[in-house]
C-alpha atoms as a PDB file:
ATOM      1  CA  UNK A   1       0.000   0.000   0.000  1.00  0.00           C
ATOM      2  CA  UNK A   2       1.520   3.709  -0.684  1.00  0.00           C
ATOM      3  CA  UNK A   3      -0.033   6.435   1.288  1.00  0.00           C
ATOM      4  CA  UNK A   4      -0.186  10.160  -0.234  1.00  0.00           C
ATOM      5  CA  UNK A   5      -0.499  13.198   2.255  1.00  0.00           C
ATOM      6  CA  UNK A   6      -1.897  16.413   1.995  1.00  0.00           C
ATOM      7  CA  UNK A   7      -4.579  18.531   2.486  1.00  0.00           C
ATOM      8  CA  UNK A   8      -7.580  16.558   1.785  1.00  0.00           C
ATOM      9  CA  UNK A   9      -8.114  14.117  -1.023  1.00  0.00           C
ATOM     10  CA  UNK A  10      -9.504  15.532  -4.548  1.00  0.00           C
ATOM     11  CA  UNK A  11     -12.378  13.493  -5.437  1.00  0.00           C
ATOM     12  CA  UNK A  12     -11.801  14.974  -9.344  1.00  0.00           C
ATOM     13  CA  UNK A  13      -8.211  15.303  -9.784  1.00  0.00           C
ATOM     14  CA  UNK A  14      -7.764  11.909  -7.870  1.00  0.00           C
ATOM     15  CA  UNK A  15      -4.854  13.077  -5.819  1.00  0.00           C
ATOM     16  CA  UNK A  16      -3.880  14.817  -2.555  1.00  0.00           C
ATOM     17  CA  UNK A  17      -4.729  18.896  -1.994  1.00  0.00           C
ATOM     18  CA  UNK A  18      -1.887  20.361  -1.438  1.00  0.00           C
ATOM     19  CA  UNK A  19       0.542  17.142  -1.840  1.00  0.00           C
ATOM     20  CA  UNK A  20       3.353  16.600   0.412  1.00  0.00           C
ATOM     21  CA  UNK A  21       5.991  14.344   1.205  1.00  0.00           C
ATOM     22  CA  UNK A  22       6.475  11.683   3.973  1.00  0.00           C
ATOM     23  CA  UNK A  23       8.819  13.712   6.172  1.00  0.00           C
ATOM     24  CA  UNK A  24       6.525  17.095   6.229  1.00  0.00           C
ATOM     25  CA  UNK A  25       3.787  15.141   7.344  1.00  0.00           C
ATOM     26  CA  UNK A  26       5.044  13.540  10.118  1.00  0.00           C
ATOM     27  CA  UNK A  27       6.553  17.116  11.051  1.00  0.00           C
ATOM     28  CA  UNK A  28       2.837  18.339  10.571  1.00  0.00           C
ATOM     29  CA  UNK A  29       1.587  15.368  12.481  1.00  0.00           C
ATOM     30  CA  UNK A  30       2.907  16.864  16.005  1.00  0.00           C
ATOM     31  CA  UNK A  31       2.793  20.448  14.808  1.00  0.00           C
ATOM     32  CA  UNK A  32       0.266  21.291  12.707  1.00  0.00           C
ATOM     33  CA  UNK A  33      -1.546  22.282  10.593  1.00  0.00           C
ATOM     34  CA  UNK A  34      -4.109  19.592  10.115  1.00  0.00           C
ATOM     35  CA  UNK A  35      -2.996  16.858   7.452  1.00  0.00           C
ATOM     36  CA  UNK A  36      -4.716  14.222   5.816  1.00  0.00           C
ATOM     37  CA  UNK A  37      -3.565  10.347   4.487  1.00  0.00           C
ATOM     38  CA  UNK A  38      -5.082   8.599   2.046  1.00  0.00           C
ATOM     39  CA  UNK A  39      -4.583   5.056   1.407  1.00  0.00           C
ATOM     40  CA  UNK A  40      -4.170   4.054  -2.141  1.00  0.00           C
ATOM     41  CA  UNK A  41      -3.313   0.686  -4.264  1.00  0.00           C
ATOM     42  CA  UNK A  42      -1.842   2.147  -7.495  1.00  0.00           C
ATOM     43  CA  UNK A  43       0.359   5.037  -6.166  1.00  0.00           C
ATOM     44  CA  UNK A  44       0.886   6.274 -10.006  1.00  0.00           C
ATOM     45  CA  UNK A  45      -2.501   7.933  -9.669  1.00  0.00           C
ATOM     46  CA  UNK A  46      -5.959   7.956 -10.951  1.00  0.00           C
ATOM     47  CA  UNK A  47      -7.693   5.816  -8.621  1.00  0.00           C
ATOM     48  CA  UNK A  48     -10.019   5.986  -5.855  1.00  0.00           C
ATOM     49  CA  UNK A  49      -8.521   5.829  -2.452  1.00  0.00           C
ATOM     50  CA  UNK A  50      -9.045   3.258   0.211  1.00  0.00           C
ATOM     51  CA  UNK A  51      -9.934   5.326   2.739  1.00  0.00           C
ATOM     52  CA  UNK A  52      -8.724   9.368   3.515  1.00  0.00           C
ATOM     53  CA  UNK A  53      -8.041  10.002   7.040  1.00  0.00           C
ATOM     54  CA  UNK A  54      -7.806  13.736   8.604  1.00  0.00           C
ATOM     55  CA  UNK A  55      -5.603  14.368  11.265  1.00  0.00           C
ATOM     56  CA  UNK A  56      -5.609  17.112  13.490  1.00  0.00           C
ATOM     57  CA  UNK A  57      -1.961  17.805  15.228  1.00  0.00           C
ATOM     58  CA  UNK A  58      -1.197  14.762  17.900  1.00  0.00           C
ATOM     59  CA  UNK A  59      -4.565  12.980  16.617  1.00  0.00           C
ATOM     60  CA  UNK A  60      -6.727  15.089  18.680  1.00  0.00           C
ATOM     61  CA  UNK A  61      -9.265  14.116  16.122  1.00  0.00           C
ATOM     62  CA  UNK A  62      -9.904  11.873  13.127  1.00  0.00           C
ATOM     63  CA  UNK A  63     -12.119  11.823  10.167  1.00  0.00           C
ATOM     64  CA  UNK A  64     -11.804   8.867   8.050  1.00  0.00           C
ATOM     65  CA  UNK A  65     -13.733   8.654   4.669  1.00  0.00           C
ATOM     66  CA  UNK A  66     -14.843   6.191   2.485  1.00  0.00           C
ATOM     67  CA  UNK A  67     -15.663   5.782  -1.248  1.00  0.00           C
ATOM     68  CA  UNK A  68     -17.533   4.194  -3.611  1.00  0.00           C
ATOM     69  CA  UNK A  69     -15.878   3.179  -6.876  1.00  0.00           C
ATOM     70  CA  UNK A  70     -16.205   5.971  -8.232  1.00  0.00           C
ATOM     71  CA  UNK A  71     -14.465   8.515  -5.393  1.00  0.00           C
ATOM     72  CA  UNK A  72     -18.105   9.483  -3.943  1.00  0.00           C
ATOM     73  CA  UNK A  73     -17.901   9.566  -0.544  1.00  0.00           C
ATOM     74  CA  UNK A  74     -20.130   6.752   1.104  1.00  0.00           C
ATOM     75  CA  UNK A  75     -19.092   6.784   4.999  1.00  0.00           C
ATOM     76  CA  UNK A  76     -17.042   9.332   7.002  1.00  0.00           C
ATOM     77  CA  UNK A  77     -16.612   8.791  11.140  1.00  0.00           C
ATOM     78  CA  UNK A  78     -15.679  11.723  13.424  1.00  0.00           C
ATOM     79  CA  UNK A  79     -13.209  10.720  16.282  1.00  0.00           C
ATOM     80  CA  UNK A  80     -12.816  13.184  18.952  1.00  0.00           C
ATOM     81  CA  UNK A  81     -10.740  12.834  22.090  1.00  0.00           C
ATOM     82  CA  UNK A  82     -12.087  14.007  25.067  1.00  0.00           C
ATOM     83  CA  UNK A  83     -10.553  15.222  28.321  1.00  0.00           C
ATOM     84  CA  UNK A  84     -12.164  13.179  30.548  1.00  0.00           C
ATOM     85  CA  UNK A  85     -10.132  10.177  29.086  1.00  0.00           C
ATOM     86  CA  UNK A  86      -6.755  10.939  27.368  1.00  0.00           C
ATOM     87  CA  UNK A  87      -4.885   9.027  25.113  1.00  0.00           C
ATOM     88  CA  UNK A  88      -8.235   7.884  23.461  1.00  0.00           C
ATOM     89  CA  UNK A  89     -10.767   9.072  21.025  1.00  0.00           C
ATOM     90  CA  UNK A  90     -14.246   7.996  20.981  1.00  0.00           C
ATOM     91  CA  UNK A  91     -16.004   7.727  17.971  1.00  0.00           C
ATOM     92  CA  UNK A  92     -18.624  10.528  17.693  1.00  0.00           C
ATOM     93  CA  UNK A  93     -20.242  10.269  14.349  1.00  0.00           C
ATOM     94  CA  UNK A  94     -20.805   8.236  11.662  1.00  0.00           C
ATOM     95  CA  UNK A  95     -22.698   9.728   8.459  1.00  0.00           C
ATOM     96  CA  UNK A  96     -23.720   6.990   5.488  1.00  0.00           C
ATOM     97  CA  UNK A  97     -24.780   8.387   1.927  1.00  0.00           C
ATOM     98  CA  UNK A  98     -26.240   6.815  -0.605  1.00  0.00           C
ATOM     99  CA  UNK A  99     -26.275   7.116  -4.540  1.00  0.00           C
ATOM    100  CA  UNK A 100     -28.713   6.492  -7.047  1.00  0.00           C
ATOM    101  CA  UNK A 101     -28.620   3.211  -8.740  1.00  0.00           C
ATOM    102  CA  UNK A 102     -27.689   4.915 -12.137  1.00  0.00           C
ATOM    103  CA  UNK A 103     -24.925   6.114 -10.931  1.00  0.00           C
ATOM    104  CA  UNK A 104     -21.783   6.312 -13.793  1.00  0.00           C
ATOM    105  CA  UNK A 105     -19.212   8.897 -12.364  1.00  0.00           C
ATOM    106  CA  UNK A 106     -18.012  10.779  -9.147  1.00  0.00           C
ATOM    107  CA  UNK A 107     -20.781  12.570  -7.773  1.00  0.00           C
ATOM    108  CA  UNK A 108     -20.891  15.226  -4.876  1.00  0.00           C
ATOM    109  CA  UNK A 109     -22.425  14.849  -1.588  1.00  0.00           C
ATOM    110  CA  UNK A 110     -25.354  17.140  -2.521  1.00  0.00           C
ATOM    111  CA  UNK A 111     -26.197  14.336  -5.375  1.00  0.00           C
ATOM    112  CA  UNK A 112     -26.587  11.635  -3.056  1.00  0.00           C
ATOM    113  CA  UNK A 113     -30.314  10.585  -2.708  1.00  0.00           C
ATOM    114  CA  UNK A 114     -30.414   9.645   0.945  1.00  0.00           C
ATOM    115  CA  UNK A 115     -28.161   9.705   3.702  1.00  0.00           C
ATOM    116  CA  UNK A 116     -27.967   8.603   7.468  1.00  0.00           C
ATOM    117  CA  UNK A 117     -26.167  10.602  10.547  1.00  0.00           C
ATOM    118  CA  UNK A 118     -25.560   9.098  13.846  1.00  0.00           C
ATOM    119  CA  UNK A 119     -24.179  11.310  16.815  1.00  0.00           C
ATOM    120  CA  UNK A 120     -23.359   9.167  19.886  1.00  0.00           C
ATOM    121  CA  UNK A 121     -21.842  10.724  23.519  1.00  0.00           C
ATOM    122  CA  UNK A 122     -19.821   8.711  25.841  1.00  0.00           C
ATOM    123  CA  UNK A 123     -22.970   9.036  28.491  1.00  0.00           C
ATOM    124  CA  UNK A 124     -24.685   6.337  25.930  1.00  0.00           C
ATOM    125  CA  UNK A 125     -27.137   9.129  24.277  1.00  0.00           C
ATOM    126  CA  UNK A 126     -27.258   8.907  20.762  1.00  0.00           C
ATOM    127  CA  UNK A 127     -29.448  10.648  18.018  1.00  0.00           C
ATOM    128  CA  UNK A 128     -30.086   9.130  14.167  1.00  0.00           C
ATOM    129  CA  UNK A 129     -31.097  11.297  11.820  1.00  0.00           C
ATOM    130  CA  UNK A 130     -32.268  10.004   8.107  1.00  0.00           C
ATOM    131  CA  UNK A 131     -33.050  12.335   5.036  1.00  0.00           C
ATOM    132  CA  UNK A 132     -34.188  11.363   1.747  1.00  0.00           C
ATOM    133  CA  UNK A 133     -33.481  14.064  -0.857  1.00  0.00           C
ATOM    134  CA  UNK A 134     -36.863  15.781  -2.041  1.00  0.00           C
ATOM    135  CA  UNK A 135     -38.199  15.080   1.542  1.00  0.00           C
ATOM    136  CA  UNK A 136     -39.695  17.949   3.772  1.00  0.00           C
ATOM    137  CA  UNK A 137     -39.468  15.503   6.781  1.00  0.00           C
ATOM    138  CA  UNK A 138     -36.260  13.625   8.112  1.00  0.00           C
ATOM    139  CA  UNK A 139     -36.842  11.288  10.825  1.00  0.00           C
ATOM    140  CA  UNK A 140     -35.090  11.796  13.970  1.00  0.00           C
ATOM    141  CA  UNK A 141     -34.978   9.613  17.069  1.00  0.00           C
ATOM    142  CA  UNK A 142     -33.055   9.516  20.317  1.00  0.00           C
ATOM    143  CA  UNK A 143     -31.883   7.140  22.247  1.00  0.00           C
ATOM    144  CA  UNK A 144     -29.958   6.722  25.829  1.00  0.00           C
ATOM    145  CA  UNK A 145     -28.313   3.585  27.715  1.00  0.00           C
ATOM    146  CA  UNK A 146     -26.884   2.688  24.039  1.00  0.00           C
ATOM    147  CA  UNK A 147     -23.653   0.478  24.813  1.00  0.00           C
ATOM    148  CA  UNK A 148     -20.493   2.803  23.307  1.00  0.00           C
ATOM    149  CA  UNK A 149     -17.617   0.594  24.998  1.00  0.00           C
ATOM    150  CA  UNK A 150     -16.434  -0.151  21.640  1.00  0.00           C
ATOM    151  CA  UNK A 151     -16.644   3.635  20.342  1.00  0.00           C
ATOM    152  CA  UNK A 152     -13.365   3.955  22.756  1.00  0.00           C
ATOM    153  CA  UNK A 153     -10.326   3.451  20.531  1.00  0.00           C
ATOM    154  CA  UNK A 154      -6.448   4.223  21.720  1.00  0.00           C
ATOM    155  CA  UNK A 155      -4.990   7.747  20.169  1.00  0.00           C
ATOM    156  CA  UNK A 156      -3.849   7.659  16.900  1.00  0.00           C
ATOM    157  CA  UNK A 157       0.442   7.448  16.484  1.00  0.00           C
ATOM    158  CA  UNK A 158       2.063   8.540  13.730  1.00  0.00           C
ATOM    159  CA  UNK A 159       1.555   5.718  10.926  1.00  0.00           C
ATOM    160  CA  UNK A 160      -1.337   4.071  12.449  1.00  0.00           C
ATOM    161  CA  UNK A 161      -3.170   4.806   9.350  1.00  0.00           C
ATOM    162  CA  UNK A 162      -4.788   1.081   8.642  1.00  0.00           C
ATOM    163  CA  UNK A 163      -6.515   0.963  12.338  1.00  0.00           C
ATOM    164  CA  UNK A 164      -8.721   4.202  11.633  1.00  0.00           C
ATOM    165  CA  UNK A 165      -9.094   2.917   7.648  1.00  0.00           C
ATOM    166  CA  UNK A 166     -11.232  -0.050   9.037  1.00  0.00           C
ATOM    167  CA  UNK A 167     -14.748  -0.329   8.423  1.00  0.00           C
ATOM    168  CA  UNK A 168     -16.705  -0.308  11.958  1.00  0.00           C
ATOM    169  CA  UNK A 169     -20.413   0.230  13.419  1.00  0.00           C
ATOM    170  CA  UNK A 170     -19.873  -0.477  17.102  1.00  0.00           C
ATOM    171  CA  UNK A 171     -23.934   0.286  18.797  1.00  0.00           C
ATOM    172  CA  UNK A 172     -25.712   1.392  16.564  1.00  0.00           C
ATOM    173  CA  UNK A 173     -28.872   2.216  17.586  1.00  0.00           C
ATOM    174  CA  UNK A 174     -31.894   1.249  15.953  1.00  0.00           C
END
């Protein structure tokens, strides 16, 4: 696997915002400014990564993305660390989106025909949100005394990309 850093990752152009190398990002890992690492098999270019994480300096939180075959983005969690517990982030949010069937090329978040939002807290509340595009109603529901033991994951080091690229829906409510 190669890993490309940057910015963000460039659903179009299929490569890093802002590119740069190995060495700046570990520098930019401890120090700032926020950096992102995407995951991708052919590091020549052109494909869709396997995931795209975003780091803010020391890991205080981590967004990790997910795409369809055609770049869309399809999942993205929020991990936040929180003071109460330190040297671990708890995963906040998870947000799915989904595409029509039709679907040829790369398409924006706005063009996605549905999508699904969870929020959770460590205190076990949690809140689901869906939305169908088109829709004047989204449903909403709450819930508390939802089990989020396994939202509690260990800090993010330098290089411990693969552990935050992992598809996961610890609790979900519903």
């Amino acid at each position: 696997m190669t890993y490309r850093y940057g910015r963000d990752w460039h659903p179009v152009l299929r490569r890093p915002i802002q590119e740069i190398s190995e060495p700046q990002a570990r520098k930019r890992f401890t120090g700032g400014p926020s950096l992102s690492v995407s995951r991708v098999t052919d590091p020549s270019g052109g494909l869709v990564p396997d995931y795209t994480l975003t780091i803010n300096p020391a890991g205080m939180y981590v967004g990790a993305v997910f795409y369809d075959s055609f770049g869309s983005q399809v999942k993205h969690y929020h991990f936040y660390e929180q003071a109460d517990r330190p040297g671990e982030l708890f995963l906040s949010g998870l947000t799915v989106h989904v595409y029509p069937d039709e679907q040829t090329t790369w398409l924006s978040l706005r063009d996605s025909k549905a999508h699904t939002a969870f929020t959770f807290r460590p205190d076990g509340w949690a809140r689901s949100y869906f939305a169908i595009t088109g829709e004047p109603v989204a449903k909403v529901e709450e819930f508390t005394d939802v089990d989020v033991s396994a939202h509690w994951v260990p800090m993010i080091t330098y290089g411990d990309w693969d552990r935050f690229g992992e598809h996961r829906e610890p609790g979900l409510p519903g």
